[in-house]
N, C-alpha and C. Protein backbone atom coordinates (compact mmCIF):
# COMPACT_ATOMS: atom_id res chain seq x y z
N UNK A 1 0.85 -1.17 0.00
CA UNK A 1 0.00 0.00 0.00
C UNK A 1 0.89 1.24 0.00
N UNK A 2 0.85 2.28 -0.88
CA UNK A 2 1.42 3.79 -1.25
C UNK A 2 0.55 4.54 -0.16
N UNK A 3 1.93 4.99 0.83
CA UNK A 3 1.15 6.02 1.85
C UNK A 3 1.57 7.28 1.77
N UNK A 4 0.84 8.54 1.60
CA UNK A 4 1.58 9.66 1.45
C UNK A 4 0.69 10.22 3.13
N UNK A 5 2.17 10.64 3.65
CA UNK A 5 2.29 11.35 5.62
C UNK A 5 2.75 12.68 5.05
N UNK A 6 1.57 13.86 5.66
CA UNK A 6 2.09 14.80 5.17
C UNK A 6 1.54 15.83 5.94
N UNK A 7 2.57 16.99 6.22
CA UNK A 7 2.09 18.38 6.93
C UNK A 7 2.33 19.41 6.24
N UNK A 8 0.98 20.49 6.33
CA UNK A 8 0.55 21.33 5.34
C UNK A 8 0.78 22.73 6.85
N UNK A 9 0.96 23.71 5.67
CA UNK A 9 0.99 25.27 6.22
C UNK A 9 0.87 26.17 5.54
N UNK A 10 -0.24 27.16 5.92
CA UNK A 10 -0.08 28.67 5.41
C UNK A 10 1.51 29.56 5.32
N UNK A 11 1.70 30.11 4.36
CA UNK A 11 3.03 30.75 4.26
C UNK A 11 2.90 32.49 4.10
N UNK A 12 4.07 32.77 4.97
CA UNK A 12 3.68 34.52 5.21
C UNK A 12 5.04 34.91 4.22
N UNK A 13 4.88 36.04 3.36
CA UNK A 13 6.12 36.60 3.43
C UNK A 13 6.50 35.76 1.93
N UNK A 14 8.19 36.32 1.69
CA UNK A 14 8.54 35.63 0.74
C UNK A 14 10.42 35.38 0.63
N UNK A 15 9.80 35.15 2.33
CA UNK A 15 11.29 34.42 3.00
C UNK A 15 12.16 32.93 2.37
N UNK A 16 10.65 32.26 1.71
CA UNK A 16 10.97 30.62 0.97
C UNK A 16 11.69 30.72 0.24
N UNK A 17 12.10 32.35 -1.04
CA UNK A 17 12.03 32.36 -2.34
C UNK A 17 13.71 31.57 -1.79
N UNK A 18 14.46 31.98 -1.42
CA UNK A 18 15.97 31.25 -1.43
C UNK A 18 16.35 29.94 -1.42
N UNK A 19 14.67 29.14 -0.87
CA UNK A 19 14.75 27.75 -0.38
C UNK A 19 14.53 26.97 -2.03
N UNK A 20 13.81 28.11 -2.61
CA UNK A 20 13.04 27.47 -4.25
C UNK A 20 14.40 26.65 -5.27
N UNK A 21 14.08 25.38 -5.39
CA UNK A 21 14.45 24.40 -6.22
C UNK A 21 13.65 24.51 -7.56
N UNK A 22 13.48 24.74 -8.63
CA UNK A 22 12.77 24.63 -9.77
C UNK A 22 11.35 24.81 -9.46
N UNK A 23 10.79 24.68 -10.17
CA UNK A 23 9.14 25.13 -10.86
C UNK A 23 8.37 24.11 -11.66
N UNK A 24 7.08 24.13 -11.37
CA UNK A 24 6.01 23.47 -12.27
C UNK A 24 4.96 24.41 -12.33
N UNK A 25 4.39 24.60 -13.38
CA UNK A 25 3.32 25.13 -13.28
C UNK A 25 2.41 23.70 -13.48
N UNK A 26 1.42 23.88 -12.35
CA UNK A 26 0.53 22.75 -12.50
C UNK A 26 -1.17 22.98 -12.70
N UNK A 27 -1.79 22.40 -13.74
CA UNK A 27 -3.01 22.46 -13.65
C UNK A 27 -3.55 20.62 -13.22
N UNK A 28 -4.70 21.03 -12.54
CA UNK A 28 -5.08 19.65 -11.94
C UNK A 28 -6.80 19.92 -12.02
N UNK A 29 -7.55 18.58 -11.73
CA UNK A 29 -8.85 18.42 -11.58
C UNK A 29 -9.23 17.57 -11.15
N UNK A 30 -10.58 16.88 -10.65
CA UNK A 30 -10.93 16.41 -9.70
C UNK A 30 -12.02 15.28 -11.01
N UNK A 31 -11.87 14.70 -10.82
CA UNK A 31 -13.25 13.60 -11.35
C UNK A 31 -13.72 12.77 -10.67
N UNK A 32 -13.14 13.06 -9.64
CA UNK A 32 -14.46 12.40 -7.96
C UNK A 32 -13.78 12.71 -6.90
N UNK A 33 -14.68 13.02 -6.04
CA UNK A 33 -14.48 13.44 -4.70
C UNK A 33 -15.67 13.70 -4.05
N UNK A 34 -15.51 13.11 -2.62
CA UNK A 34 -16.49 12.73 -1.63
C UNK A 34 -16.36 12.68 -0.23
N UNK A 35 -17.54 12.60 0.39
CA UNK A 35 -17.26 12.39 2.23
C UNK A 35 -16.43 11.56 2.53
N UNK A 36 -16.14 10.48 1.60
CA UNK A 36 -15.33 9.71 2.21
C UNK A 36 -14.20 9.59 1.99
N UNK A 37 -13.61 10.77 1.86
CA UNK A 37 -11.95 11.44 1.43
C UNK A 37 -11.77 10.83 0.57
N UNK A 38 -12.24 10.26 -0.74
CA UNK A 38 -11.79 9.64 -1.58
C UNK A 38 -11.76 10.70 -2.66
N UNK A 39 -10.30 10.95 -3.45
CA UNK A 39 -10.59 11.53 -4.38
C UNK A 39 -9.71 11.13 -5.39
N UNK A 40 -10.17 11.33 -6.83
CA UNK A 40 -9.69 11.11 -7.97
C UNK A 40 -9.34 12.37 -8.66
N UNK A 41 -7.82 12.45 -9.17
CA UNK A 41 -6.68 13.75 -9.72
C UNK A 41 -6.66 13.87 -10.81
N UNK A 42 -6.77 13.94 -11.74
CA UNK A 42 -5.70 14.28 -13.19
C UNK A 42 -5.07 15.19 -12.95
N UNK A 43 -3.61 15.34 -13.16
CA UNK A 43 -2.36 16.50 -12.97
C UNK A 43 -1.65 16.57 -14.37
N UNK A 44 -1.56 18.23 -15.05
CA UNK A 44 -0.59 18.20 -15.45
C UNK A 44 0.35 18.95 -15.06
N UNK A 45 1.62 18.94 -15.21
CA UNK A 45 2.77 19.49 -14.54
C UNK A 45 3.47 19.70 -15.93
N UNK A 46 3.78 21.16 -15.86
CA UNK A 46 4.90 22.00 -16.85
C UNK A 46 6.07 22.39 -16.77
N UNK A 47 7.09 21.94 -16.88
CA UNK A 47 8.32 22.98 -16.18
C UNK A 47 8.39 24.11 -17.22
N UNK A 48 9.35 24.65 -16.84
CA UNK A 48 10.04 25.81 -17.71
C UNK A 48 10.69 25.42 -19.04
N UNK A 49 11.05 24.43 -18.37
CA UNK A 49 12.03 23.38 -19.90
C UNK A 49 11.80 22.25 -19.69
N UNK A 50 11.63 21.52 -20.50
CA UNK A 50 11.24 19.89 -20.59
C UNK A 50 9.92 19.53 -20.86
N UNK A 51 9.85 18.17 -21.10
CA UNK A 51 8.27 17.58 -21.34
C UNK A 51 7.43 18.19 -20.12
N UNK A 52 5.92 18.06 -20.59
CA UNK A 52 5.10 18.21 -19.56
C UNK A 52 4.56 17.13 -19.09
N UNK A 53 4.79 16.48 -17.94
CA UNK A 53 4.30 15.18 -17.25
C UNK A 53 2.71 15.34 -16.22
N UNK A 54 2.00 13.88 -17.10
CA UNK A 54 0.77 14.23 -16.42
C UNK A 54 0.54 12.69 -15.43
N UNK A 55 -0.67 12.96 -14.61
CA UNK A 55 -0.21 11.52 -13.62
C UNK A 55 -2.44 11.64 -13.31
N UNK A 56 -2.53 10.45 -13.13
CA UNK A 56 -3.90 10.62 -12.24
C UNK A 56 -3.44 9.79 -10.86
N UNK A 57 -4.29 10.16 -9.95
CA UNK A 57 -3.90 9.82 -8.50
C UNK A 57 -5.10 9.36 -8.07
N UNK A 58 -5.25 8.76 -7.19
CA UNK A 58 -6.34 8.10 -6.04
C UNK A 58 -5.49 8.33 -4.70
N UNK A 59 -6.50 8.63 -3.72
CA UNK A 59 -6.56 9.16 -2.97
C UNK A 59 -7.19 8.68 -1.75
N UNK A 60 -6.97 8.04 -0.88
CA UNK A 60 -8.29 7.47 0.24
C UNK A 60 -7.59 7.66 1.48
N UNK A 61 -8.30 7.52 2.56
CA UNK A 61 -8.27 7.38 3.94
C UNK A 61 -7.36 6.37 4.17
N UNK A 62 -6.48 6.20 4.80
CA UNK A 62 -5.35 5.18 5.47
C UNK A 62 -6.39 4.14 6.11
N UNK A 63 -5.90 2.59 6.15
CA UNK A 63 -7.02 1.70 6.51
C UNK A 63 -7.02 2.25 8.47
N UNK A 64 -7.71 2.17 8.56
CA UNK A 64 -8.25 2.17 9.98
C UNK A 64 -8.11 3.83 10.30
N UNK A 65 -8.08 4.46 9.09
CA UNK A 65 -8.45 6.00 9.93
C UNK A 65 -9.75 6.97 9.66
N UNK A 66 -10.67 5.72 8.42
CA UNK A 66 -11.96 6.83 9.28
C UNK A 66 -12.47 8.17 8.36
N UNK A 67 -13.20 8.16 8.58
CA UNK A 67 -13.37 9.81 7.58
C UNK A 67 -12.58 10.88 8.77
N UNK A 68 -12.51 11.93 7.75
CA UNK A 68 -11.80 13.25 8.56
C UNK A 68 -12.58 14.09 8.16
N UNK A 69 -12.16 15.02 9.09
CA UNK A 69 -13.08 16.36 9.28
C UNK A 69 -13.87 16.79 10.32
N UNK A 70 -13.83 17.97 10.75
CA UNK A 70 -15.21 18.48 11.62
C UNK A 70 -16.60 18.28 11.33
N UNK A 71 -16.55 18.78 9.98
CA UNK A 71 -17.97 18.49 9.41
C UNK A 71 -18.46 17.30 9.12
N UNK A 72 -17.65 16.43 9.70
CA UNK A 72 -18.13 14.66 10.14
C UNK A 72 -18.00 14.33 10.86
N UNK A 73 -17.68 15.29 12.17
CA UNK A 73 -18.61 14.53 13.75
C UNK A 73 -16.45 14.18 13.43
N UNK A 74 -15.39 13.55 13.02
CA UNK A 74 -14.60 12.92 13.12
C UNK A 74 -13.48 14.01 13.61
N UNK A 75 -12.39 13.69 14.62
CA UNK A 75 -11.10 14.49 14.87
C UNK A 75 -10.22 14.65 13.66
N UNK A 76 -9.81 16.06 13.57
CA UNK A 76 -8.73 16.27 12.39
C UNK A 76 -6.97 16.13 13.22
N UNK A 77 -6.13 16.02 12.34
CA UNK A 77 -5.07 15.75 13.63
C UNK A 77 -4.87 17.09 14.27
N UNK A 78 -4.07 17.17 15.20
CA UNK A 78 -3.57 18.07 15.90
C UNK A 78 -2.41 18.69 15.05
N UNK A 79 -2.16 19.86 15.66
CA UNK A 79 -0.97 20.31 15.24
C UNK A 79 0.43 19.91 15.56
N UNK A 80 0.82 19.64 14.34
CA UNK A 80 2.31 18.50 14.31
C UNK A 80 2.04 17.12 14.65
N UNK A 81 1.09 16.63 14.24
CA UNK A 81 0.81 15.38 13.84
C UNK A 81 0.84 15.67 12.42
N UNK A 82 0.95 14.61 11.53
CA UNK A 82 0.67 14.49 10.05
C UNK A 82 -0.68 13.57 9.54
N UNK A 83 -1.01 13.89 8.82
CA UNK A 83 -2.06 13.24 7.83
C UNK A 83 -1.54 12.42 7.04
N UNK A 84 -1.78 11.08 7.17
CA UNK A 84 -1.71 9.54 6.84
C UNK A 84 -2.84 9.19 5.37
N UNK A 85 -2.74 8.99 4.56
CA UNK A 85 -3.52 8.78 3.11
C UNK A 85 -2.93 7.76 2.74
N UNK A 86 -3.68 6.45 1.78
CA UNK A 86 -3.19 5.83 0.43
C UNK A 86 -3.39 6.88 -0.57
N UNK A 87 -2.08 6.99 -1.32
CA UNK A 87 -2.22 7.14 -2.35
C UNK A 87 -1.65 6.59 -3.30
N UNK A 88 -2.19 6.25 -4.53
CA UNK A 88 -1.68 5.31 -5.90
C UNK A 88 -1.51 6.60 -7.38
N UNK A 89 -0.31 6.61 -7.61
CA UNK A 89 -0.39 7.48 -8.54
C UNK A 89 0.31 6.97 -10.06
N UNK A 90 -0.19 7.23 -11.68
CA UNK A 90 0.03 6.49 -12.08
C UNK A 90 0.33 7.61 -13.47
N UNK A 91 1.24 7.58 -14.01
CA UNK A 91 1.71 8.41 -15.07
C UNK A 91 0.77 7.86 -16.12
N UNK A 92 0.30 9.33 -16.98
CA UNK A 92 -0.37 9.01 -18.04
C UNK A 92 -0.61 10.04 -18.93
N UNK A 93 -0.42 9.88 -20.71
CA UNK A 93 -0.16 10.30 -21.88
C UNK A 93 -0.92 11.71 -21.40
N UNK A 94 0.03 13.34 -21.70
CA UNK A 94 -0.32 14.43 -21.34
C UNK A 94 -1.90 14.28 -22.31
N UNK A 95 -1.88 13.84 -23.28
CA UNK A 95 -2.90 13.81 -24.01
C UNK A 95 -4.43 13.60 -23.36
N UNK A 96 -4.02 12.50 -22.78
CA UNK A 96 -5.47 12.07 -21.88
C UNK A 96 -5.72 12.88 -20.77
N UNK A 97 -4.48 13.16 -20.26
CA UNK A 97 -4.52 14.48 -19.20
C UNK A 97 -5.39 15.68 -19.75
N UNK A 98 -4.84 16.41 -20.91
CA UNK A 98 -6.09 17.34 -21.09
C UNK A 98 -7.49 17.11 -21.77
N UNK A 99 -7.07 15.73 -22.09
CA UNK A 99 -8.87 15.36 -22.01
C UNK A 99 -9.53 14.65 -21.00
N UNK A 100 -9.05 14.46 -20.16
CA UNK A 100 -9.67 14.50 -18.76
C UNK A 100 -10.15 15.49 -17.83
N UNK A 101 -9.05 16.59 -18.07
CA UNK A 101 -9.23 17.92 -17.46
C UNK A 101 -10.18 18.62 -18.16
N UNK A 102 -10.77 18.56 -19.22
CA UNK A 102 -11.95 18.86 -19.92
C UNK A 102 -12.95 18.68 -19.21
N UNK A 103 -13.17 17.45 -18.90
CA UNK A 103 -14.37 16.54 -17.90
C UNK A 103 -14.53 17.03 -16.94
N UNK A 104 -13.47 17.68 -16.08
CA UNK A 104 -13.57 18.22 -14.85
C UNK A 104 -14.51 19.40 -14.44
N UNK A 105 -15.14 19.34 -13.36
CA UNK A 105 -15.90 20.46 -13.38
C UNK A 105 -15.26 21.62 -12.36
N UNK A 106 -13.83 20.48 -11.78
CA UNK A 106 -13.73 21.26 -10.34
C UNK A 106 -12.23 21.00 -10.86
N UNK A 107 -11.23 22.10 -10.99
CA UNK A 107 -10.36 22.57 -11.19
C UNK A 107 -9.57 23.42 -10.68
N UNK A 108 -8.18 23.66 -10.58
CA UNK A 108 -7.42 24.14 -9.87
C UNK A 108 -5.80 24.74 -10.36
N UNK A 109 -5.53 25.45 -10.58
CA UNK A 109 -4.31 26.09 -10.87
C UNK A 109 -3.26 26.33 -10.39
N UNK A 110 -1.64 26.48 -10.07
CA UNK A 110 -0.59 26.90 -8.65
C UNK A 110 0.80 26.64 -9.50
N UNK A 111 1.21 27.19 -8.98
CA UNK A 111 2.77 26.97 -9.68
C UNK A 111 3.40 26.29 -7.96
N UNK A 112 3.99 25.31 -8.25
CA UNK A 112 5.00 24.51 -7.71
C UNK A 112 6.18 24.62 -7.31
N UNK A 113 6.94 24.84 -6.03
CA UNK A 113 8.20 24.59 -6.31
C UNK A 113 8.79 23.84 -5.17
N UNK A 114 9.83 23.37 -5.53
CA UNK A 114 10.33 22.10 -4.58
C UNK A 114 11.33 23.38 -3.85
N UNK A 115 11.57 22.67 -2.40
CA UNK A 115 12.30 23.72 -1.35
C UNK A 115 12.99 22.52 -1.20
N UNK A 116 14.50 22.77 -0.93
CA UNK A 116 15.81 22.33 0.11
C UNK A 116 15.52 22.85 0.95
N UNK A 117 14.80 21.68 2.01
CA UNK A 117 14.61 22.45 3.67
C UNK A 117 15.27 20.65 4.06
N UNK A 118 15.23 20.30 5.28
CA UNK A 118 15.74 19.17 5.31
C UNK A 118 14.43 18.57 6.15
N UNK A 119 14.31 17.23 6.51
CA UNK A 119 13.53 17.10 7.60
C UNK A 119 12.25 16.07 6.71
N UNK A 120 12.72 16.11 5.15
CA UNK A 120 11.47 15.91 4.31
C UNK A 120 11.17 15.80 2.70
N UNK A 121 10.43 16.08 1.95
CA UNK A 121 10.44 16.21 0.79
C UNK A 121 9.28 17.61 1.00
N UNK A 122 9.92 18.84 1.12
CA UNK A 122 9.13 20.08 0.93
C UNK A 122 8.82 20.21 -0.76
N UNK A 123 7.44 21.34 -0.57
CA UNK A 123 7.32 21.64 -2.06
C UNK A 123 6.45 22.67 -1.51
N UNK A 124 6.49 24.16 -2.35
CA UNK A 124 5.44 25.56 -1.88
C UNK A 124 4.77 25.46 -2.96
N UNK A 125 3.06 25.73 -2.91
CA UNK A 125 2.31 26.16 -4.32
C UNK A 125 1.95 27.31 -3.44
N UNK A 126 1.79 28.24 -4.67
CA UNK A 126 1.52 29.35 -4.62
C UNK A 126 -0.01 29.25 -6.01
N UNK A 127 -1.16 29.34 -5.38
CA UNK A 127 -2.18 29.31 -5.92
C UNK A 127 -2.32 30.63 -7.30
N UNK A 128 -3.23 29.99 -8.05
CA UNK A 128 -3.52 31.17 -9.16
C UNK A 128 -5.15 31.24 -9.33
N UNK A 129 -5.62 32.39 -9.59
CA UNK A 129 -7.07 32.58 -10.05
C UNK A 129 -7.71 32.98 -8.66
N UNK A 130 -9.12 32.37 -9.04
CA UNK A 130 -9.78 32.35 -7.84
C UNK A 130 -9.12 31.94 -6.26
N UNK A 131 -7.98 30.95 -6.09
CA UNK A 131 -7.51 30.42 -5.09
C UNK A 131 -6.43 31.92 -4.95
N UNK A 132 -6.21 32.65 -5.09
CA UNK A 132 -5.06 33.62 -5.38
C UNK A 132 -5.39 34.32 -3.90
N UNK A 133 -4.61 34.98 -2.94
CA UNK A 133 -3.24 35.13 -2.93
C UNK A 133 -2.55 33.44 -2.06
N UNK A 134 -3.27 32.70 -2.00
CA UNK A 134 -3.07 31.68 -1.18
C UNK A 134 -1.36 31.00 -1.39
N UNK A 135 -0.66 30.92 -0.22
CA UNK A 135 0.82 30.03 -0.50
C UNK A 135 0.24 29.23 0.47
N UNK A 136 0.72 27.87 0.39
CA UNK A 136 0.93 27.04 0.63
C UNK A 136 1.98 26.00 0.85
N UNK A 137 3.15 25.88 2.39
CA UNK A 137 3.72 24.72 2.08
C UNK A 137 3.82 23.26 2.77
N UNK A 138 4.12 22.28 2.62
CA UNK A 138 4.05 21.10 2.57
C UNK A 138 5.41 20.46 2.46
N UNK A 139 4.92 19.18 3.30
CA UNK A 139 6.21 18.04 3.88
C UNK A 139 6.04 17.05 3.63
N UNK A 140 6.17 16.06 2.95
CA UNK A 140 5.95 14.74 2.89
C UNK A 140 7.50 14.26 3.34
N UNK A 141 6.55 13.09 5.09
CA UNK A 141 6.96 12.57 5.75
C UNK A 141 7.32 11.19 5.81
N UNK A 142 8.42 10.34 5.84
CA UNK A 142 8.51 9.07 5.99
C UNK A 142 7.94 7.84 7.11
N UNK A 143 7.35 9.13 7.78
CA UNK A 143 6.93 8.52 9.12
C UNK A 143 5.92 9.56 9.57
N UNK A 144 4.95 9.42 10.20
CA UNK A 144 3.92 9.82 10.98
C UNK A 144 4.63 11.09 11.76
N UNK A 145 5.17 10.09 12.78
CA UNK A 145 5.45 10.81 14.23
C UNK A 145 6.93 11.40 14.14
N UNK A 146 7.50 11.86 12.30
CA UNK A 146 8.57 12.10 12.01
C UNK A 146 8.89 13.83 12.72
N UNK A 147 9.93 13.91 12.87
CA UNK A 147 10.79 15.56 13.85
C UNK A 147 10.37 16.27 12.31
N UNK A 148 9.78 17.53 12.29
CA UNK A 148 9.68 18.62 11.49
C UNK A 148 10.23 19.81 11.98
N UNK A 149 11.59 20.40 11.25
CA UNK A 149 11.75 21.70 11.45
C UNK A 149 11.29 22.80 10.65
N UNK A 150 10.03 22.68 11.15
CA UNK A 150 8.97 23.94 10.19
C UNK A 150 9.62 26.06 10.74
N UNK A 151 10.04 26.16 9.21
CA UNK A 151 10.80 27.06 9.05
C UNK A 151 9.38 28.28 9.41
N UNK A 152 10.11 29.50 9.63
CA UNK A 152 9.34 30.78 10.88
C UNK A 152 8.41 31.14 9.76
N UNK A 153 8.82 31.32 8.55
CA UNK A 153 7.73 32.15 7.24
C UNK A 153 6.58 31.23 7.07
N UNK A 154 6.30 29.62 7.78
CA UNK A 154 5.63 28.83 7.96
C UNK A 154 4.15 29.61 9.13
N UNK A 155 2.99 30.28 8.41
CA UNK A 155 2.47 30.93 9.98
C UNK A 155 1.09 30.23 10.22
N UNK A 156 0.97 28.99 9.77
CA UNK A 156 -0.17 28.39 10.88
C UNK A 156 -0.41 27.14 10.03
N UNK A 157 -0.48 26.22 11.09
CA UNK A 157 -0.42 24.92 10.54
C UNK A 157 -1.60 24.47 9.68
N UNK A 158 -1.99 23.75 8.94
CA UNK A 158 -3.14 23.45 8.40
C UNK A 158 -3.78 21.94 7.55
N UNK A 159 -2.98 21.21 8.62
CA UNK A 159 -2.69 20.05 8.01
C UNK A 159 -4.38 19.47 8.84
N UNK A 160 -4.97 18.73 7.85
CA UNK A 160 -6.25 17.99 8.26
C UNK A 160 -6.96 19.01 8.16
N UNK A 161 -6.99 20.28 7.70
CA UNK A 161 -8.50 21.22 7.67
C UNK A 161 -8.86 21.02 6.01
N UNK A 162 -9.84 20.46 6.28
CA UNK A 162 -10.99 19.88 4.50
C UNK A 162 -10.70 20.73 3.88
N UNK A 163 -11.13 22.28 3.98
CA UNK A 163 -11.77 23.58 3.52
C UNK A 163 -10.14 23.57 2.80
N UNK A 164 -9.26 23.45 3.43
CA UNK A 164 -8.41 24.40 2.82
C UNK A 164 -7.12 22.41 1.73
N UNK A 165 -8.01 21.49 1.49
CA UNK A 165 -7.53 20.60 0.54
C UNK A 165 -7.15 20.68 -1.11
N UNK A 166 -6.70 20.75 -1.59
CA UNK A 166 -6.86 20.77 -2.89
C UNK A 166 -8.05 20.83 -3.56
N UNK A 167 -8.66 19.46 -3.39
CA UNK A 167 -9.96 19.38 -3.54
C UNK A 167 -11.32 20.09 -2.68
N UNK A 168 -11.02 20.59 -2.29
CA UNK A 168 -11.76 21.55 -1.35
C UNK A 168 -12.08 22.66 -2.15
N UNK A 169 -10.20 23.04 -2.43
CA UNK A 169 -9.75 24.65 -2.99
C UNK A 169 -10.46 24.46 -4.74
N UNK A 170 -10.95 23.50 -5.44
CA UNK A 170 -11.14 23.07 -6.44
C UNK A 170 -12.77 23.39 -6.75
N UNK A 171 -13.32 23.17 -5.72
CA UNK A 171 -15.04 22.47 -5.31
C UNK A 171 -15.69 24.02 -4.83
N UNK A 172 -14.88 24.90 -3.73
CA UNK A 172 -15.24 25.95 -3.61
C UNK A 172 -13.93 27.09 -3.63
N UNK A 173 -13.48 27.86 -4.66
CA UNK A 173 -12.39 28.39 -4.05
C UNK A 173 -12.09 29.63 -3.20
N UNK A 174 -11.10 29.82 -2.63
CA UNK A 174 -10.82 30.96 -1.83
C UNK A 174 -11.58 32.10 -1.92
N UNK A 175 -12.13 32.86 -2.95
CA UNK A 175 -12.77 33.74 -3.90
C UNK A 175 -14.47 33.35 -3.69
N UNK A 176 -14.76 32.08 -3.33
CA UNK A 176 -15.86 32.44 -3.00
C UNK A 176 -16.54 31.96 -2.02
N UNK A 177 -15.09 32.67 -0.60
CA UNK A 177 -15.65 31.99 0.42
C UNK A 177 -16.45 33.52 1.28
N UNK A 178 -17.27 33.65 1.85
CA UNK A 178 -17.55 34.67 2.65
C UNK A 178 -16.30 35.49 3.10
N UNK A 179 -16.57 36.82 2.68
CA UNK A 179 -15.51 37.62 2.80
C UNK A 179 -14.60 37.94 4.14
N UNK A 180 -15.72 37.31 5.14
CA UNK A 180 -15.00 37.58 6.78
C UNK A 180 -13.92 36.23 6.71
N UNK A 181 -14.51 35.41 6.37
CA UNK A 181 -13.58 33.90 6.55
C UNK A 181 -12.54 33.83 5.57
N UNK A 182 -12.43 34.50 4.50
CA UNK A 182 -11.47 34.65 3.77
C UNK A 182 -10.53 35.59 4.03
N UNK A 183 -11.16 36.78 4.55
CA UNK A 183 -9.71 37.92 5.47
C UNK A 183 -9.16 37.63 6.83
N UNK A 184 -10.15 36.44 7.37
CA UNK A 184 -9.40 36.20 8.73
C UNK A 184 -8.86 35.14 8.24
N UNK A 185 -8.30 34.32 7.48
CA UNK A 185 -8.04 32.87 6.60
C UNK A 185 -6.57 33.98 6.28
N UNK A 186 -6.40 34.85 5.34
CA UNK A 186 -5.22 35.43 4.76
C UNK A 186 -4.71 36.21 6.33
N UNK A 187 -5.63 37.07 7.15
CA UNK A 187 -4.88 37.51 8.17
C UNK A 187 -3.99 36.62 9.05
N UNK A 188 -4.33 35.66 8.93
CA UNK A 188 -3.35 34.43 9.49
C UNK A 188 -2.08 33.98 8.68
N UNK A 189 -2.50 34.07 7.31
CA UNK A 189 -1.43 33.97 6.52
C UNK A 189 -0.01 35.16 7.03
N UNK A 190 -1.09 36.56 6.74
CA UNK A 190 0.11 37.26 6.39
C UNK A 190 0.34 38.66 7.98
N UNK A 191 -0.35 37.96 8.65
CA UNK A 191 -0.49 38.86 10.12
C UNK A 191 0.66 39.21 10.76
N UNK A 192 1.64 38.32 10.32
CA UNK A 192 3.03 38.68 11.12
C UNK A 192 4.00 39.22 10.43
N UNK A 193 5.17 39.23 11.04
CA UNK A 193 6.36 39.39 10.12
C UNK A 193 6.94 38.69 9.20
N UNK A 194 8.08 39.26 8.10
CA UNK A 194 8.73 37.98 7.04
C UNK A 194 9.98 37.90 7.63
C-alpha cells in the first residue's frame, strides 16, 4: 500500500524564495471526490524546460483511519501530527490528461516549487485565479510521528482542515468563500512578520 504522511501550512512573506528548487506550473482536476476522502486527480505538470508530465492519483483514507473532518462529527489531527492517506499514482499520456481535465468540473491552478529544507520532501504552491493570494507549504513525511523543522515564514499549521484541501480549494475556491472567513483565513497567513 502507497502512503503519502504529510504536513501542510499557510506561508507569510517571501522568505521561501531562497529555499526554491525549480518550478512546475501545475493544472489539476478532480473527477471524484467525496465524504469519504476519496478523491480522484488528473495532474498536469509543466516545467520551464522539458516535457510536460501528467499523472492521475487516487486518494483514500489510510485503513483504519476513518473519515476526517469536523464536518463529520470525526477528529482532524492536531498540530504537528501528520495526515496519513493511500495514495496510488500512475503516469499518463499528457494527451489524456487534457482530455480528462476537460471533464472536470472542479479545477485548480498553482505553480510549484520544490524547497531544500531538510527534515522531508518540501514543495510551496503558490495558488492562481480564484484560489489567489493563497501560498501554501508542505512536507511529505517518511513517518507519521517524524521531527519537522517547520521554518518561521511557515504561519499556521493546516494540516487535516478539509476547507483548505486541494480538492476543497477546487469544489469551492478561496474567492468564494464569505468575505469575513477569507480575510481572517489570509490575516493568518500574512499577520506577522517575514
Amino acid at each position: 500500500m502507497a502512503l503519502e504522511i504529510e504536513r501542510r501550512f499557510l506561508v507569510r512573506g517571501e522568505l521561501w524564495r531562497p529555499h526554491a528548487v525549480g518550478e512546475n506550473l501545475i493544472r489539476q482536476g478532480y473527477l471524484a471526490s467525496g465524504r469519504e476522502d476519496l478523491t480522484l486527480r488528473v495532474r498536469l505538470a509543466r516545467p520551464p524546460e522539458g516535457p510536460m508530465a501528467a499523472f492521475l492519483t487516487l486518494k483514500l483514507p489510510a485503513a483504519g483511519e476513518g473519515l476526517m473532518g469536523p464536518e463529520l462529527g470525526e477528529p482532524i489531527p492536531a498540530a504537528g501530527q501528520a495526515l496519513t492517506r493511500q495514495e496510488y499514482e500512475y503516469p499518463i499520456p499528457a494527451a489524456d490528461a487534457e482530455a480528462l481535465l476537460e471533464r472536470c468540473d472542479h479545477r485548480l491552478g498553482k505553480i510549484r516549487f520544490g524547497l531544500d529544507l531538510p527534515g522531508g520532501d518540501w514543495v510551496l504552491d503558490v495558488f492562481e485565479g480564484a484560489n489567489a493570494p493563497l501560498v501554501v507549504a508542505e512536507v511529505e513525511l517518511e513517518r507519521a510521528d517524524g521531527p519537522v523543522a517547520v521554518p518561521p515564514w511557515c504561519a499556521l499549521e493546516i494540516t487535516g482542515r478539509r476547507e483548505l484541501s486541494n480538492a476543497a480549494l477546487a469544489h469551492r475556491p478561496l474567492a468564494m468563500w464569505p468575505e469575513a472567513d477569507r480575510k481572517a483565513l489570509l490575516a493568518q497567513a500574512h499577520g506577522g512578520p517575514d
